[in-house]
PDB file of N, CA and C in Angstrom:
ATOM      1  N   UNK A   1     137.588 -70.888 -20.143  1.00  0.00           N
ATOM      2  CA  UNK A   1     138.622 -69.972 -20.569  1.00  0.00           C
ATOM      3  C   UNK A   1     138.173 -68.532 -20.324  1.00  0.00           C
ATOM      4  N   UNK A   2     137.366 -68.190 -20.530  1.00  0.00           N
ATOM      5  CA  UNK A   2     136.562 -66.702 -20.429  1.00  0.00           C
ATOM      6  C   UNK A   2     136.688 -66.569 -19.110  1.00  0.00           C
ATOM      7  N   UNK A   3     135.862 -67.569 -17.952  1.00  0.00           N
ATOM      8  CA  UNK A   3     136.153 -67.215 -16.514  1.00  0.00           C
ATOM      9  C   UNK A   3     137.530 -66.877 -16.242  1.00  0.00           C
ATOM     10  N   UNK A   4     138.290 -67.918 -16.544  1.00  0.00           N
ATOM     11  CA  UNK A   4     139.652 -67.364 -16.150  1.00  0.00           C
ATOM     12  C   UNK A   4     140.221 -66.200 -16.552  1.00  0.00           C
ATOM     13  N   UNK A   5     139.686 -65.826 -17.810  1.00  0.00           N
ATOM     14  CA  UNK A   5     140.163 -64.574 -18.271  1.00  0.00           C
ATOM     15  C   UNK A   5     139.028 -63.222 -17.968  1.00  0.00           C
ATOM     16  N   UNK A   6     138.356 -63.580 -17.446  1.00  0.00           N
ATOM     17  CA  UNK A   6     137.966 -62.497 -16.097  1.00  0.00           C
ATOM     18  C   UNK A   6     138.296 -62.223 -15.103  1.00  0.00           C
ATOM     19  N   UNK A   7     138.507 -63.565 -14.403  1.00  0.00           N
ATOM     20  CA  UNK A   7     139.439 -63.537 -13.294  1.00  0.00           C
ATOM     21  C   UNK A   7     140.791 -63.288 -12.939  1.00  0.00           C
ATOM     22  N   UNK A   8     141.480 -62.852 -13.889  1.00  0.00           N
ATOM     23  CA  UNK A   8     142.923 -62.654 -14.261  1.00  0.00           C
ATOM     24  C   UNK A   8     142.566 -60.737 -14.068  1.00  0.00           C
ATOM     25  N   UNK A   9     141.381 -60.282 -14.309  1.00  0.00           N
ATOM     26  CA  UNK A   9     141.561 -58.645 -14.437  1.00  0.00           C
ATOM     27  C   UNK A   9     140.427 -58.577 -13.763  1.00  0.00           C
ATOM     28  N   UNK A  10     140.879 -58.247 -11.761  1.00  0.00           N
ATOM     29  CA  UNK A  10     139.542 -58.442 -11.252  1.00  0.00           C
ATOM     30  C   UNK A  10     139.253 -56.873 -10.992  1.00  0.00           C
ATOM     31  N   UNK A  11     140.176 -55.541 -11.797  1.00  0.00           N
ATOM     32  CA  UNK A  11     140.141 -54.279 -11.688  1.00  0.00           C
ATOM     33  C   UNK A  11     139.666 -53.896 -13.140  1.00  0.00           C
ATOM     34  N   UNK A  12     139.375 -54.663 -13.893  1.00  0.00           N
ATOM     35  CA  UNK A  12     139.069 -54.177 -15.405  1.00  0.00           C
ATOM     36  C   UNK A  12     140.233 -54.581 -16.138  1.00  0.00           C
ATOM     37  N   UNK A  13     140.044 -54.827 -17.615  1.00  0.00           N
ATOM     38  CA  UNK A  13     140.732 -54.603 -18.804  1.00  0.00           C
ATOM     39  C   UNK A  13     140.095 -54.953 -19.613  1.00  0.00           C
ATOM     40  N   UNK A  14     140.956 -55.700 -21.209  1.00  0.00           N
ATOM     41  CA  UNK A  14     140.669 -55.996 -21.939  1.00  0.00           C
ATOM     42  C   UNK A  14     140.784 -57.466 -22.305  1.00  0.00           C
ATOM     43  N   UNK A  15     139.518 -58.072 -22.712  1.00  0.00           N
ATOM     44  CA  UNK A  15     138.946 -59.159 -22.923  1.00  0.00           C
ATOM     45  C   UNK A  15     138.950 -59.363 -24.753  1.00  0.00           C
ATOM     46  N   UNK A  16     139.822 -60.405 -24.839  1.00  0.00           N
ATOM     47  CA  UNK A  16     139.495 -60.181 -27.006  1.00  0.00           C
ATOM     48  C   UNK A  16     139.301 -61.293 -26.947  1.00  0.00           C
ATOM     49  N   UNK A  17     138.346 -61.549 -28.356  1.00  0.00           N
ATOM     50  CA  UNK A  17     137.984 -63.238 -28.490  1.00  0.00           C
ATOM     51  C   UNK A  17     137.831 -63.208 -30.217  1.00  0.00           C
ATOM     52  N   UNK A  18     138.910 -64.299 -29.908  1.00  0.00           N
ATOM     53  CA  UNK A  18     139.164 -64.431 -31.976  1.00  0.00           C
ATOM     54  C   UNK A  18     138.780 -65.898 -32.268  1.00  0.00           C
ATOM     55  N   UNK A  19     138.631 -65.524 -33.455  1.00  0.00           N
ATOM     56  CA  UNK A  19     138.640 -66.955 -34.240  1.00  0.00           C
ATOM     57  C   UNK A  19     138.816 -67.089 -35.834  1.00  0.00           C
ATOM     58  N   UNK A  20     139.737 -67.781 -35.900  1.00  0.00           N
ATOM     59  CA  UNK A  20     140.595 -67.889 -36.995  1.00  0.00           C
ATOM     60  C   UNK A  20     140.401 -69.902 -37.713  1.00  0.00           C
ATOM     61  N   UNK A  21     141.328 -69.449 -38.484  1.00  0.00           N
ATOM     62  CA  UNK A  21     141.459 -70.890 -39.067  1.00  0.00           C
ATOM     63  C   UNK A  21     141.673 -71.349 -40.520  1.00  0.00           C
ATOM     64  N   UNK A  22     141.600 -72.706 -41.180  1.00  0.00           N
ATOM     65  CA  UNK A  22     141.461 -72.251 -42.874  1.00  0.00           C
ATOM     66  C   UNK A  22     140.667 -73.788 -42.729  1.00  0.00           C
ATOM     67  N   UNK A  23     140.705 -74.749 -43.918  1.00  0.00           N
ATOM     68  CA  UNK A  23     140.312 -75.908 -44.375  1.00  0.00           C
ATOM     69  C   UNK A  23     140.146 -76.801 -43.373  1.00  0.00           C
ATOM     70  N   UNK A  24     140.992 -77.215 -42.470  1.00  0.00           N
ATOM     71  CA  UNK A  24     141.292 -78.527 -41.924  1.00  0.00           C
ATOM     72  C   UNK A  24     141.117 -77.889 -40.483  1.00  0.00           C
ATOM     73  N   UNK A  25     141.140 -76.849 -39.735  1.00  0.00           N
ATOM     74  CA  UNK A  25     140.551 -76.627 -38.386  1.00  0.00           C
ATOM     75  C   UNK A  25     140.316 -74.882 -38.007  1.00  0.00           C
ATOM     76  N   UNK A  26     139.916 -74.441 -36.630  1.00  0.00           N
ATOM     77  CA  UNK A  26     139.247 -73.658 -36.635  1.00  0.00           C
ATOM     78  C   UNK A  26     140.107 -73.689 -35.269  1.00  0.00           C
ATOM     79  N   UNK A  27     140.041 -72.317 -34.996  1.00  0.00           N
ATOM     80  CA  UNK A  27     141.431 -71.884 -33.742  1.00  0.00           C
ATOM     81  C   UNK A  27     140.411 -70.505 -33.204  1.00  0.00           C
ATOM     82  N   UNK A  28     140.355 -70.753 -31.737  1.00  0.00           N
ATOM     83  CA  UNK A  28     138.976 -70.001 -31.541  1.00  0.00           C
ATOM     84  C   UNK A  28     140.504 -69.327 -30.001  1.00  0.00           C
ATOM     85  N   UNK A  29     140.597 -68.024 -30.076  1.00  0.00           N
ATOM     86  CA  UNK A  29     141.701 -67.691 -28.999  1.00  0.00           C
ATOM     87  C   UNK A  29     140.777 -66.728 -28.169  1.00  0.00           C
ATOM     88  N   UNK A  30     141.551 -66.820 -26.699  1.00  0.00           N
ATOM     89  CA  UNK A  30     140.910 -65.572 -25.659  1.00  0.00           C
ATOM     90  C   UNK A  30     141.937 -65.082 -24.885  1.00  0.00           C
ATOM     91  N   UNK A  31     141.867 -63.812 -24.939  1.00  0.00           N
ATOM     92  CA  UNK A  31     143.561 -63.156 -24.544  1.00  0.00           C
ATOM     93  C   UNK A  31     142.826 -62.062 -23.625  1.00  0.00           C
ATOM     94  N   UNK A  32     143.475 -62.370 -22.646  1.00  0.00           N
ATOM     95  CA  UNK A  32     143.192 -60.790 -21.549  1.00  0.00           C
ATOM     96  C   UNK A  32     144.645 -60.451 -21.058  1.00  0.00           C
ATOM     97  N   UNK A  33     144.136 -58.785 -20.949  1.00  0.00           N
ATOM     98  CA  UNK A  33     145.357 -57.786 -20.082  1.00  0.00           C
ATOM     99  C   UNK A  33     145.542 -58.072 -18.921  1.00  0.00           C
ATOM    100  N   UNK A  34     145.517 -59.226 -18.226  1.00  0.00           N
ATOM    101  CA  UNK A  34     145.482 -59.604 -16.525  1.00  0.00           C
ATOM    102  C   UNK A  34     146.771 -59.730 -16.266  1.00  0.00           C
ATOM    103  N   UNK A  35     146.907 -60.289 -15.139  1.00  0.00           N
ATOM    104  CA  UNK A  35     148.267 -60.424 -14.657  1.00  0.00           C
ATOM    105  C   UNK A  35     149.450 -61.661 -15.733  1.00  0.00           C
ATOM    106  N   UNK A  36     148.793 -61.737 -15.915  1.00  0.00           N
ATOM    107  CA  UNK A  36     149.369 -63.198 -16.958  1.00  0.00           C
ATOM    108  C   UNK A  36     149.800 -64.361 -16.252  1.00  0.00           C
ATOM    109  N   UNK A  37     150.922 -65.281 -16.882  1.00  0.00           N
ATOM    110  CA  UNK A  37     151.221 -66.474 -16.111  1.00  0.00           C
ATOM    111  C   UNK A  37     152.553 -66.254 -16.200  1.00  0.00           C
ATOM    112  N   UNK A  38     152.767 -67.116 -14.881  1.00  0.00           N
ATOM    113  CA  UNK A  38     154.333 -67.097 -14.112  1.00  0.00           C
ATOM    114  C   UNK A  38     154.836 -68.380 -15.390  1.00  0.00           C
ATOM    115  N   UNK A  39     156.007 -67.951 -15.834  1.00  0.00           N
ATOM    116  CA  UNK A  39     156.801 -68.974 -16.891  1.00  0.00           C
ATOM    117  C   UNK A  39     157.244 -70.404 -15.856  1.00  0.00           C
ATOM    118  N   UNK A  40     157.291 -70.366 -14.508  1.00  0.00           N
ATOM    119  CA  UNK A  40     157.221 -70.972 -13.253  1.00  0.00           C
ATOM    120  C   UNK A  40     155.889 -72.392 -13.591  1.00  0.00           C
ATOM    121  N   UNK A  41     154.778 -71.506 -13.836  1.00  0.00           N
ATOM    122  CA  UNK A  41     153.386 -71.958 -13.802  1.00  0.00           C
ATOM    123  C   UNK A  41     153.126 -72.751 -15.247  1.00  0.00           C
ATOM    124  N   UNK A  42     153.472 -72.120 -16.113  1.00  0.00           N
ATOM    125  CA  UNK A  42     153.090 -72.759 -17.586  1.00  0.00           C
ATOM    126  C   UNK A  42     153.046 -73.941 -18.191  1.00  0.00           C
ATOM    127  N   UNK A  43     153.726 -74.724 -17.247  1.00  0.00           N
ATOM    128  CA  UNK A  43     154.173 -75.798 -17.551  1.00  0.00           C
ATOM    129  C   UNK A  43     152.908 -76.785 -16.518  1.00  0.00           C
ATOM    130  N   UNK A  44     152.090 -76.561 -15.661  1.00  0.00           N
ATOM    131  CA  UNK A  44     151.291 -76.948 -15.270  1.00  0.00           C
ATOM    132  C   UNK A  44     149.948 -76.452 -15.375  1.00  0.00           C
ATOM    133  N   UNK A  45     149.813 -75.514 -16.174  1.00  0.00           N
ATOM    134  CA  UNK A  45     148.208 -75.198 -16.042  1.00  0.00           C
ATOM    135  C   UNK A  45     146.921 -76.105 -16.086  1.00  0.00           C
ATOM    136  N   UNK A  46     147.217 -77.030 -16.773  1.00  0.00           N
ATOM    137  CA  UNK A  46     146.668 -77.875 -17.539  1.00  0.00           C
ATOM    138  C   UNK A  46     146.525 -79.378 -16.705  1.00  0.00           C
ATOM    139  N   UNK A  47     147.320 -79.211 -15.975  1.00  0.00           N
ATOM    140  CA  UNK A  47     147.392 -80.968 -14.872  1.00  0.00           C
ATOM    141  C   UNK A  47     146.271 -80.385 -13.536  1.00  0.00           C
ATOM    142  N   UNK A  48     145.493 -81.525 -13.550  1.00  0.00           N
ATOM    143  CA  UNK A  48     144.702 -81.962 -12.536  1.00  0.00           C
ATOM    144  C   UNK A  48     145.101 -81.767 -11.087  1.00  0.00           C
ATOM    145  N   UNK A  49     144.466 -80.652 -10.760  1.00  0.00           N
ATOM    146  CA  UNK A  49     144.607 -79.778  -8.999  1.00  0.00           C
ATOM    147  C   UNK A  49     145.698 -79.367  -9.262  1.00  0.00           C
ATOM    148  N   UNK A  50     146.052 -78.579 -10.717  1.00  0.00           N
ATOM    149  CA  UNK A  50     146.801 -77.495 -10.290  1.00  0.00           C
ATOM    150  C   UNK A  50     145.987 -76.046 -10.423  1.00  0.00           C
ATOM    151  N   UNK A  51     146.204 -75.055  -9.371  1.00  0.00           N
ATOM    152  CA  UNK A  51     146.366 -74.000  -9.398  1.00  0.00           C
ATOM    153  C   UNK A  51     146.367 -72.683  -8.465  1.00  0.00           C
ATOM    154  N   UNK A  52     146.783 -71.687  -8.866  1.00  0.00           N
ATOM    155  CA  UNK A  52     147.280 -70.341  -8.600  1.00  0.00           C
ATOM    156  C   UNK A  52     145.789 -69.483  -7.195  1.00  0.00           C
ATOM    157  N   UNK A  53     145.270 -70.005  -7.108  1.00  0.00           N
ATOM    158  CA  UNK A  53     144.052 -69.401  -6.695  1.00  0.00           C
ATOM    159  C   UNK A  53     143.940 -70.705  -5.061  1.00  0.00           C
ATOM    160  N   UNK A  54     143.781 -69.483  -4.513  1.00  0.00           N
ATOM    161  CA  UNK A  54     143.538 -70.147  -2.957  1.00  0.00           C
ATOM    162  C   UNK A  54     142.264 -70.768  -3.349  1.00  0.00           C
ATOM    163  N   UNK A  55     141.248 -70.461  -3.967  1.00  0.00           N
ATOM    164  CA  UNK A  55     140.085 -70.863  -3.267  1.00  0.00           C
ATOM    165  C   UNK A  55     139.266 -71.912  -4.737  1.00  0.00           C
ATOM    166  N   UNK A  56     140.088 -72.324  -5.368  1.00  0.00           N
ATOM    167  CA  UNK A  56     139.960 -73.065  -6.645  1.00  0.00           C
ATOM    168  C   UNK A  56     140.218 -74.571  -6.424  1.00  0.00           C
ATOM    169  N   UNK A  57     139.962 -75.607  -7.395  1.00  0.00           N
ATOM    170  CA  UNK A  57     140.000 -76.788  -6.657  1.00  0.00           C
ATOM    171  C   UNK A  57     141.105 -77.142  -8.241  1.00  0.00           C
ATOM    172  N   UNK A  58     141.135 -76.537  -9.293  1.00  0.00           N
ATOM    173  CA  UNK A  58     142.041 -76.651 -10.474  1.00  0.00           C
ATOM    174  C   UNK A  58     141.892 -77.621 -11.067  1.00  0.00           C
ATOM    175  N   UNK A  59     140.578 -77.457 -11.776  1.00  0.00           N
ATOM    176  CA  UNK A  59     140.300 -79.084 -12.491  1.00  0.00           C
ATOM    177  C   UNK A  59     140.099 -78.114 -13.651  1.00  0.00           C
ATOM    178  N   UNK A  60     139.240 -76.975 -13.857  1.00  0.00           N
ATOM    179  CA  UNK A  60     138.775 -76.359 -14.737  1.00  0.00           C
ATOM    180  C   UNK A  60     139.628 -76.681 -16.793  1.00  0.00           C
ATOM    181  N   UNK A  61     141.029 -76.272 -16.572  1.00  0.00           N
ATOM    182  CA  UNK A  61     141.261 -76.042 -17.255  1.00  0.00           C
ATOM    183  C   UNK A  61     141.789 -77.368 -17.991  1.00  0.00           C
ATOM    184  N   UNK A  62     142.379 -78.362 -16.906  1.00  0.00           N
ATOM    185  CA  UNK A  62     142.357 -79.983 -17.060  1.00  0.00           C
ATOM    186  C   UNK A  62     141.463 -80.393 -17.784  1.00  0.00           C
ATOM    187  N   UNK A  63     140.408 -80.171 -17.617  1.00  0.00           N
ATOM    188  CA  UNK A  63     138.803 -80.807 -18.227  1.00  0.00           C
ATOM    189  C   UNK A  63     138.671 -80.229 -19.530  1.00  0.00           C
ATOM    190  N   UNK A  64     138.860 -78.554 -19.737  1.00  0.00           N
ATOM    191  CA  UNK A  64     138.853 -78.574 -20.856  1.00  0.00           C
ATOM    192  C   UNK A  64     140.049 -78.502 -22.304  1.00  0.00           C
ATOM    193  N   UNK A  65     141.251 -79.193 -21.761  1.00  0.00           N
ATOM    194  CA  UNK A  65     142.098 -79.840 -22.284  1.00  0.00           C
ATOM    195  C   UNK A  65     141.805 -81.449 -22.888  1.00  0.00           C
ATOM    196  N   UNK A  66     141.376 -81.979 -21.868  1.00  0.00           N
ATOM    197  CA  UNK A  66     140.780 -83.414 -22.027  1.00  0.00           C
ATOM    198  C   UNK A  66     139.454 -83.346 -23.217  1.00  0.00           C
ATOM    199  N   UNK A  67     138.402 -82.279 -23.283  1.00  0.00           N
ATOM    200  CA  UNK A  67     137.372 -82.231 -23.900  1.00  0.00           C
ATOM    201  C   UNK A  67     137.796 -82.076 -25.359  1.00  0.00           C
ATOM    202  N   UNK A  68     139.246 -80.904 -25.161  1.00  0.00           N
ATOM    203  CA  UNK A  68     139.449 -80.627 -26.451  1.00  0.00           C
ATOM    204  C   UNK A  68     140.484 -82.183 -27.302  1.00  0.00           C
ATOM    205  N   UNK A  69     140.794 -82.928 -26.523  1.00  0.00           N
ATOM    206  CA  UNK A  69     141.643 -84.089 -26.922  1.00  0.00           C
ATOM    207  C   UNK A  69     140.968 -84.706 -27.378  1.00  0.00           C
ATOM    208  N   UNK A  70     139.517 -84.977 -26.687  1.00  0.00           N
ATOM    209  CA  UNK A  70     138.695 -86.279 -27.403  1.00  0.00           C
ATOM    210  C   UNK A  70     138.320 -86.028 -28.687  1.00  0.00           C
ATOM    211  N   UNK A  71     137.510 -84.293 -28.775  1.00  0.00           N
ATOM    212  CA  UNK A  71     137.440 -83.944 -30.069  1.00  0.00           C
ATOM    213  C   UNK A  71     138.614 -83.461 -31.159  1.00  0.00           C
ATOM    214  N   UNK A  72     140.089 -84.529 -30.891  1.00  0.00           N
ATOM    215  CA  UNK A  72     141.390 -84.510 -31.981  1.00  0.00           C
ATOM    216  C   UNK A  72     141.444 -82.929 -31.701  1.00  0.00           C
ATOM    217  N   UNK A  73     141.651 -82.233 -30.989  1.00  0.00           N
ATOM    218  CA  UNK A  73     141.538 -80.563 -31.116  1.00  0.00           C
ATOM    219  C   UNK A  73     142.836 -80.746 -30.166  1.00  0.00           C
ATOM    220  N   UNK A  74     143.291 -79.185 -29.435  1.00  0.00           N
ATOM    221  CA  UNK A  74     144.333 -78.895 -28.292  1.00  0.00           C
ATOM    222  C   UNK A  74     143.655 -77.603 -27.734  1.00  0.00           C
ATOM    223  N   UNK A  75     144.216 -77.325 -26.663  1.00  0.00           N
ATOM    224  CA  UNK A  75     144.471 -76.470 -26.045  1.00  0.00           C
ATOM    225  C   UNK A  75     145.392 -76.041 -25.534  1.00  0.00           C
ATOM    226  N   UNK A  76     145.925 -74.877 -25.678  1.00  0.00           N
ATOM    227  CA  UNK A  76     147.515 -74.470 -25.050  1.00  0.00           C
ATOM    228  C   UNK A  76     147.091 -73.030 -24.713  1.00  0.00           C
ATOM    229  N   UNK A  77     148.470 -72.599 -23.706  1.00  0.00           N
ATOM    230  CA  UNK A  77     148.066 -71.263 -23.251  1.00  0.00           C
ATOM    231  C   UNK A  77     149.630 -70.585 -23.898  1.00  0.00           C
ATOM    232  N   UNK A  78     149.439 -69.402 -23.950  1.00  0.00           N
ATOM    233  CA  UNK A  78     150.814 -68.551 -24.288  1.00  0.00           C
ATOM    234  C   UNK A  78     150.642 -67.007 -22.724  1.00  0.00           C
ATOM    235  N   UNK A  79     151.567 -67.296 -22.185  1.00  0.00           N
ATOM    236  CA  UNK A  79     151.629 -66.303 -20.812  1.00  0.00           C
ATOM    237  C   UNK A  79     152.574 -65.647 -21.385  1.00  0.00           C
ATOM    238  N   UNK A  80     151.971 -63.862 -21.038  1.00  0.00           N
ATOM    239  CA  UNK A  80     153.209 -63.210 -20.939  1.00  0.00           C
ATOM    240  C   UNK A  80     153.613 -62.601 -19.298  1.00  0.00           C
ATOM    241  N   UNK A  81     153.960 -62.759 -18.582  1.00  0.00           N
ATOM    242  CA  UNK A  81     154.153 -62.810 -17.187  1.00  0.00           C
ATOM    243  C   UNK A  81     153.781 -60.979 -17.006  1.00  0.00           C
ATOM    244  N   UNK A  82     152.930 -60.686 -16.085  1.00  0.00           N
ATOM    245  CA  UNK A  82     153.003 -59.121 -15.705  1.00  0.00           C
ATOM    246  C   UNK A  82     151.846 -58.771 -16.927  1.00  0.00           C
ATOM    247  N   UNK A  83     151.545 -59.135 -18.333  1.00  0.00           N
ATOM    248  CA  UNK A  83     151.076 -58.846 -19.150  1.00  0.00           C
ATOM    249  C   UNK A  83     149.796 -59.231 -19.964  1.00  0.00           C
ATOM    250  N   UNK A  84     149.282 -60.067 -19.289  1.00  0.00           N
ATOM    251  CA  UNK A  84     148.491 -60.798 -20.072  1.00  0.00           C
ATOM    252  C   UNK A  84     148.930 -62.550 -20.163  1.00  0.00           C
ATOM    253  N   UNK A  85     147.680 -63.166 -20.642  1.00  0.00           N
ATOM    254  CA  UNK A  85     147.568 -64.363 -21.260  1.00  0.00           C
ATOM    255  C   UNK A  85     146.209 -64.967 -22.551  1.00  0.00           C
ATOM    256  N   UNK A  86     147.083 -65.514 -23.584  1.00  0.00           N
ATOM    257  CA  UNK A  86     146.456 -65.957 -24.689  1.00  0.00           C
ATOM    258  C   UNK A  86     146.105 -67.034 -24.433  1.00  0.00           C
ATOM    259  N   UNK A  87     145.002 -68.143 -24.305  1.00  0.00           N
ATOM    260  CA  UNK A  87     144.342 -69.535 -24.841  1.00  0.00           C
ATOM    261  C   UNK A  87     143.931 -69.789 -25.816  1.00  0.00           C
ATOM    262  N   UNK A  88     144.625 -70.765 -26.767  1.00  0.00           N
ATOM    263  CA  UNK A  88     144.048 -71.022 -28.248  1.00  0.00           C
ATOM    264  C   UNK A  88     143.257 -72.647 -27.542  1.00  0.00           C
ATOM    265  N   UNK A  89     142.287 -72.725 -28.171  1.00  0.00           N
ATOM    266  CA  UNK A  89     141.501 -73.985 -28.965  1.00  0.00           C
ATOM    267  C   UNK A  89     141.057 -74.345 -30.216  1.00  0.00           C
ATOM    268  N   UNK A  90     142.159 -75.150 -30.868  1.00  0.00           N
ATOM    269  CA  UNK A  90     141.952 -75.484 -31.930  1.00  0.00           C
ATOM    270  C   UNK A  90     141.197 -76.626 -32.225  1.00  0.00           C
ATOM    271  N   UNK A  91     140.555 -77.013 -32.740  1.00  0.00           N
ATOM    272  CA  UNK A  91     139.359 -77.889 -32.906  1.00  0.00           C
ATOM    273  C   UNK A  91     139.197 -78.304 -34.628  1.00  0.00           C
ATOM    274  N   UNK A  92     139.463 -79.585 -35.549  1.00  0.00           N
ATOM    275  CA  UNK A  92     139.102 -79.678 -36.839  1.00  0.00           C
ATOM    276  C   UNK A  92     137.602 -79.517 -37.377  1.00  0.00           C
ATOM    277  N   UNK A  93     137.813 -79.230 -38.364  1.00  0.00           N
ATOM    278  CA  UNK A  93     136.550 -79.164 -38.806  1.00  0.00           C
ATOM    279  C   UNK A  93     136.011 -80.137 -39.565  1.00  0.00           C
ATOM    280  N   UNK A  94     136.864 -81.216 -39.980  1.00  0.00           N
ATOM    281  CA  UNK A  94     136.216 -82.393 -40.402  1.00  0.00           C
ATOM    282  C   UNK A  94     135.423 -83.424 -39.598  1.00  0.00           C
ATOM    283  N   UNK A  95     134.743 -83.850 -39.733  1.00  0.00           N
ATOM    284  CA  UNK A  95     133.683 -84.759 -38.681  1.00  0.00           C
ATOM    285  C   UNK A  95     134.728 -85.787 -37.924  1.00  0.00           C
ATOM    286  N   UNK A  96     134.639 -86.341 -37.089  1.00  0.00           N
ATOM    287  CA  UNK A  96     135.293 -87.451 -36.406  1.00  0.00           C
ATOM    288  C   UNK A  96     135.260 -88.698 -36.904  1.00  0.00           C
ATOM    289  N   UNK A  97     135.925 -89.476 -36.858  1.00  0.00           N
ATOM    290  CA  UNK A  97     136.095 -90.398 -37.180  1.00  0.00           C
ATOM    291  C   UNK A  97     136.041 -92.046 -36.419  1.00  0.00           C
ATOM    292  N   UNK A  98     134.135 -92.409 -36.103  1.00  0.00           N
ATOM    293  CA  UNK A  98     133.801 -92.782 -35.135  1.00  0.00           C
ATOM    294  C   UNK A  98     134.172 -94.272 -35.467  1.00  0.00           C
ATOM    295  N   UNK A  99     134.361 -94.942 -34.944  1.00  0.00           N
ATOM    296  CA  UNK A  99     134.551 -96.692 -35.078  1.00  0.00           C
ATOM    297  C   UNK A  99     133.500 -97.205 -34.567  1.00  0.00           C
ATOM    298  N   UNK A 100     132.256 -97.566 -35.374  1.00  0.00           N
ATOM    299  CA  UNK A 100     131.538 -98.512 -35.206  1.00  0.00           C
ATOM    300  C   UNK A 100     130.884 -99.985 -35.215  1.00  0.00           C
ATOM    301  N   UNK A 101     130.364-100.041 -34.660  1.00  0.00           N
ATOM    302  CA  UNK A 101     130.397-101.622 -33.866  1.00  0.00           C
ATOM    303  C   UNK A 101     130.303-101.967 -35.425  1.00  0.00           C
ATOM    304  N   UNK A 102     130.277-103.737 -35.240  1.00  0.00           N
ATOM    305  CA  UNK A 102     129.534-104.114 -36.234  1.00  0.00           C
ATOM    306  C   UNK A 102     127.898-104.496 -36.775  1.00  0.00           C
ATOM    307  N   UNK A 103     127.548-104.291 -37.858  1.00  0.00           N
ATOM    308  CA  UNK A 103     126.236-104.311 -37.809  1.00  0.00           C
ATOM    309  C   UNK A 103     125.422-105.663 -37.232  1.00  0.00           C
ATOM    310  N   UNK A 104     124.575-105.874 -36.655  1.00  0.00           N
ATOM    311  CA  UNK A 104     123.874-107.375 -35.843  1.00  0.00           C
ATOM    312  C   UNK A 104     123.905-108.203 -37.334  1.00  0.00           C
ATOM    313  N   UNK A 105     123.962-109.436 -36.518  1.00  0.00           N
ATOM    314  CA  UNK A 105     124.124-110.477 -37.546  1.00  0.00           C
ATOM    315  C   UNK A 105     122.756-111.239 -36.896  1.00  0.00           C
ATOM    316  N   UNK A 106     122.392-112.113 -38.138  1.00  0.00           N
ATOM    317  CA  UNK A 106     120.836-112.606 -37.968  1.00  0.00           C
ATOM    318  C   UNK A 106     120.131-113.277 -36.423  1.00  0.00           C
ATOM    319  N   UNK A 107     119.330-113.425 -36.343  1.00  0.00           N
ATOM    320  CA  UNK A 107     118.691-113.814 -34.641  1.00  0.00           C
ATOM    321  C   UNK A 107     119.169-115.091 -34.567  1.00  0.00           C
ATOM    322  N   UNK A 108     119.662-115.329 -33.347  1.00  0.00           N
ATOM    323  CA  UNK A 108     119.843-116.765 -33.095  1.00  0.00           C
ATOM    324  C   UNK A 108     118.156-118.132 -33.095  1.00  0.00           C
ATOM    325  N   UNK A 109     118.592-119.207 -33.504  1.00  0.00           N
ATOM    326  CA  UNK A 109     117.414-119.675 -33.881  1.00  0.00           C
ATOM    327  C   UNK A 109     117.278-120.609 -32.597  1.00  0.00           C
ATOM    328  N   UNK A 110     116.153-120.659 -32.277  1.00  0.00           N
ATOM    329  CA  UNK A 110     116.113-121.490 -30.833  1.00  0.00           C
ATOM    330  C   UNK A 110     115.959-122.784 -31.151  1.00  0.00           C
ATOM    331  N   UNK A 111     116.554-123.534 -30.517  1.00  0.00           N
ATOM    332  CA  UNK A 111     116.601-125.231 -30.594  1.00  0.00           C
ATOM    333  C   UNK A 111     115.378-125.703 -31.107  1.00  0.00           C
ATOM    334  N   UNK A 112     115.972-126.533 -32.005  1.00  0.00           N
ATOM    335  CA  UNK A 112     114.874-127.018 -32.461  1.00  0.00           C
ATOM    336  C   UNK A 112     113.833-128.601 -31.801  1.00  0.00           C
ATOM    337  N   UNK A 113     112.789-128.807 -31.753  1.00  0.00           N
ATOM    338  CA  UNK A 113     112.175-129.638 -30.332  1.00  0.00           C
ATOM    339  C   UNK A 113     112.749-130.872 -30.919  1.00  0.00           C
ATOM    340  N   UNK A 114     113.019-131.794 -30.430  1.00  0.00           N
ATOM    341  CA  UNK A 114     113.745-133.429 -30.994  1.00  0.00           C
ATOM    342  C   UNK A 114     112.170-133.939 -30.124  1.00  0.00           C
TER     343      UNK A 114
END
């Protein structure tokens, strides 16, 4: 998210990085003055080989959509076209909720000699 939001202002601007949240999750945002996103575009940022950049292969932001899914979190972008763009990642703060195996059950006993 940061690369991209460097790369969005390759003449300078402003770079903000928040993080917010209350009890149940934690919302970490990065907003730059760059060109922003085409309302065209918004609707794909996020899908696999999409993007805006000749020389990009557009997995970047795919991957970390997917990263933020496994950990029950999101990622979304808010474009203002000409103006900037916001990325929130929200992420819980309660531990995950892992499903584990079951515990081993006793050794199998090897035949006994007849």
């Amino acid at each position: 998210m940061l690369d991209n939001a460097l790369e969005a202002m390759p003449q300078g601007g402003r770079l903000t990085l928040g993080l917010a949240g209350d009890q149940e999750v934690a919302v970490v945002s990065v907003s730059d003055t760059g060109q922003g996103i085409s309302p065209h575009d918004l609707p794909y940022l996020f899908e696999p080989l999409f993007s805006t950049k000749a020389d990009a292969v557009g997995m970047n932001l795919a991957i970390a959509k997917r990263i933020a899914s496994e950990h029950q979190g999101d990622l979304r972008a808010e474009g203002r076209h000409k103006a900037g763009a916001t990325f929130l990642l929200t992420l819980p703060l309660k531990p995950l909720e892992a499903e584990l195996p079951p515990p081993p059950g006793p050794p199998e006993r090897p035949p006994s000699p007849k």
